[in-house]
C-alpha atoms as a PDB file:
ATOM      1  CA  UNK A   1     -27.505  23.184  -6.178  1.00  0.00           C
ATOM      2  CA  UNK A   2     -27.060  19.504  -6.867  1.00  0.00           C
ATOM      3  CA  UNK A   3     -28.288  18.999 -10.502  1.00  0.00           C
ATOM      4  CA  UNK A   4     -26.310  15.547 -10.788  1.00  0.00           C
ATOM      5  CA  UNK A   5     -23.875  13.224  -9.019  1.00  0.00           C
ATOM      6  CA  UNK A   6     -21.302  11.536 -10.687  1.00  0.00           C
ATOM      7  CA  UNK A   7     -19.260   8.769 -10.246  1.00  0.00           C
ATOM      8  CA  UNK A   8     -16.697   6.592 -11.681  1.00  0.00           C
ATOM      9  CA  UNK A   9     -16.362   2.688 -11.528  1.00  0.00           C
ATOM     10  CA  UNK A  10     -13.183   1.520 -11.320  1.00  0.00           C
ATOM     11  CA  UNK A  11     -13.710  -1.734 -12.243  1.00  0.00           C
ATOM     12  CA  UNK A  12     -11.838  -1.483 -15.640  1.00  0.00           C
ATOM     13  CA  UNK A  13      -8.978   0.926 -14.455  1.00  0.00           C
ATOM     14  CA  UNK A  14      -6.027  -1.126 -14.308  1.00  0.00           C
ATOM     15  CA  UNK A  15      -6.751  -3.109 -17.441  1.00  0.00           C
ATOM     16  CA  UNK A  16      -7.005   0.058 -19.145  1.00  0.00           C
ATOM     17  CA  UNK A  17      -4.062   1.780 -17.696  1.00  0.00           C
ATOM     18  CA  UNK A  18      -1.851  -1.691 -18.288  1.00  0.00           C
ATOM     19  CA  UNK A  19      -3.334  -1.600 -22.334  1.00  0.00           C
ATOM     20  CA  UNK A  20      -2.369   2.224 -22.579  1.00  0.00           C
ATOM     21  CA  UNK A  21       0.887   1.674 -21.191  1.00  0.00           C
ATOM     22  CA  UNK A  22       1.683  -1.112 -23.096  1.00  0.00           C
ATOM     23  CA  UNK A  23       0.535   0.672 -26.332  1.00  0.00           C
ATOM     24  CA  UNK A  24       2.864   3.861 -26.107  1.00  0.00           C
ATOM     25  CA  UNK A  25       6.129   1.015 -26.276  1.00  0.00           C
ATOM     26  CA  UNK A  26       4.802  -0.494 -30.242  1.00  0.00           C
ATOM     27  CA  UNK A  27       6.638   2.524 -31.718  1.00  0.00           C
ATOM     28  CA  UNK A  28       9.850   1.447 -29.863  1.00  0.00           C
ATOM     29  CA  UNK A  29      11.763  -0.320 -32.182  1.00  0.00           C
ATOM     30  CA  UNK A  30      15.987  -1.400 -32.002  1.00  0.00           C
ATOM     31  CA  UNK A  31      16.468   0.794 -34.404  1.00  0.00           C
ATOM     32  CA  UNK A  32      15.233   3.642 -32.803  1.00  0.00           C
ATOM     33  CA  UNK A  33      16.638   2.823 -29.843  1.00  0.00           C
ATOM     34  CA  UNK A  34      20.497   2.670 -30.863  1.00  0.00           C
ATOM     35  CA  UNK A  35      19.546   5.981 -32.615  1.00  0.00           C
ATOM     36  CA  UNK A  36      18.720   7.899 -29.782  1.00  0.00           C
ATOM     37  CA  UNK A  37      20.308   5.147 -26.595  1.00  0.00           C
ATOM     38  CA  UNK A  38      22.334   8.033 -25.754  1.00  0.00           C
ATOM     39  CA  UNK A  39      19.540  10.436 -24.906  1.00  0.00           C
ATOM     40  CA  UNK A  40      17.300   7.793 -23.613  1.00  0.00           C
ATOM     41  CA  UNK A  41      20.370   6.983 -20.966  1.00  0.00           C
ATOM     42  CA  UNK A  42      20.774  10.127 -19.936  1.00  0.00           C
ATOM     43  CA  UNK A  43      17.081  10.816 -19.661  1.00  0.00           C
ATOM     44  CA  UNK A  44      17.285   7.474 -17.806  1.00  0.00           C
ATOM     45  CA  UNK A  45      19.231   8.855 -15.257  1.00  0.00           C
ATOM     46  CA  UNK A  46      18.357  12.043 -14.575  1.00  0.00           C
ATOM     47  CA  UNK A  47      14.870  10.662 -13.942  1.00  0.00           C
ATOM     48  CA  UNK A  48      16.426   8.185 -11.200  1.00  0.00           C
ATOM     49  CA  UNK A  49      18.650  11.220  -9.861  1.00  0.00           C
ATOM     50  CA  UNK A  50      15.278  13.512  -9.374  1.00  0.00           C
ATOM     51  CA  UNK A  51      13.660  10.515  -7.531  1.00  0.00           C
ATOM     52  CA  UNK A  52      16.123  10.278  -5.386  1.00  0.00           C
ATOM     53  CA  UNK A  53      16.224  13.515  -4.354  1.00  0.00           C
ATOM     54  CA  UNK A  54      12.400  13.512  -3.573  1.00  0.00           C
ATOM     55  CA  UNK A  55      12.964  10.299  -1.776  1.00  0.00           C
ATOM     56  CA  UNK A  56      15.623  12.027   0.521  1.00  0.00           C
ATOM     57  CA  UNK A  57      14.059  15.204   0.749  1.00  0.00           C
ATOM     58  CA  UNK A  58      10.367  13.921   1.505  1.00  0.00           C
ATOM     59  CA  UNK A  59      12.155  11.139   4.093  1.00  0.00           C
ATOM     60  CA  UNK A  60      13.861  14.414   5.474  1.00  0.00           C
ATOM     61  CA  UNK A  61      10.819  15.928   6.022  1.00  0.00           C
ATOM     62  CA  UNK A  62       9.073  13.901   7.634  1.00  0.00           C
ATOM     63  CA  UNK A  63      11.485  13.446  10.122  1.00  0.00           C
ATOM     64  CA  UNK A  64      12.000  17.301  10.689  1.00  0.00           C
ATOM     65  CA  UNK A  65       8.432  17.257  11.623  1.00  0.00           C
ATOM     66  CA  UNK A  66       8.530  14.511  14.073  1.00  0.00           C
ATOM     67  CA  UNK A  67       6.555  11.601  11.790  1.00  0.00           C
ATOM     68  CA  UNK A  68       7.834   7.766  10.621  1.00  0.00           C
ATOM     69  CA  UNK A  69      10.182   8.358   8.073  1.00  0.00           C
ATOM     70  CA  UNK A  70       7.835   6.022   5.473  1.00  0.00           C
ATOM     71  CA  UNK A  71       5.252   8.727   5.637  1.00  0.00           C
ATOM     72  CA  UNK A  72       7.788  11.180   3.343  1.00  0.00           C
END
């Protein structure tokens, strides 16, 4: 039963994503920043590490099952 179709224009979608983004960084502040650098760094890098890993392990896929490496 089809009462109603909808559908999204994304016409507005990456001006609004770039104005979210850019909003959740006002609260940053230097001060902040050398209060919790430490955590940030290591939250920094474990972020990196666990990309990474899916790089390699989605690149290792891919090739297990016989398709171009850029598809994992």
């Amino acid at each position: 039963m089809n009462l109603a179709k909808v559908g999204f224009d994304p016409t507005l979608k990456n001006l609004l994503m770039l104005t979210f983004f850019a909003t959740v960084g006002i609260n940053a502040s230097y001060k902040l920043l050398l209060n919790e650098g430490l955590l940030i760094i290591a939250f920094w890098g474990i972020c990196s590490f666990v990309i990474l890993v899916q790089n390699f392990v989605g690149i290792s896929v891919a090739k297990f099952f016989g398709m171009n490496s850029l598809w994992g």
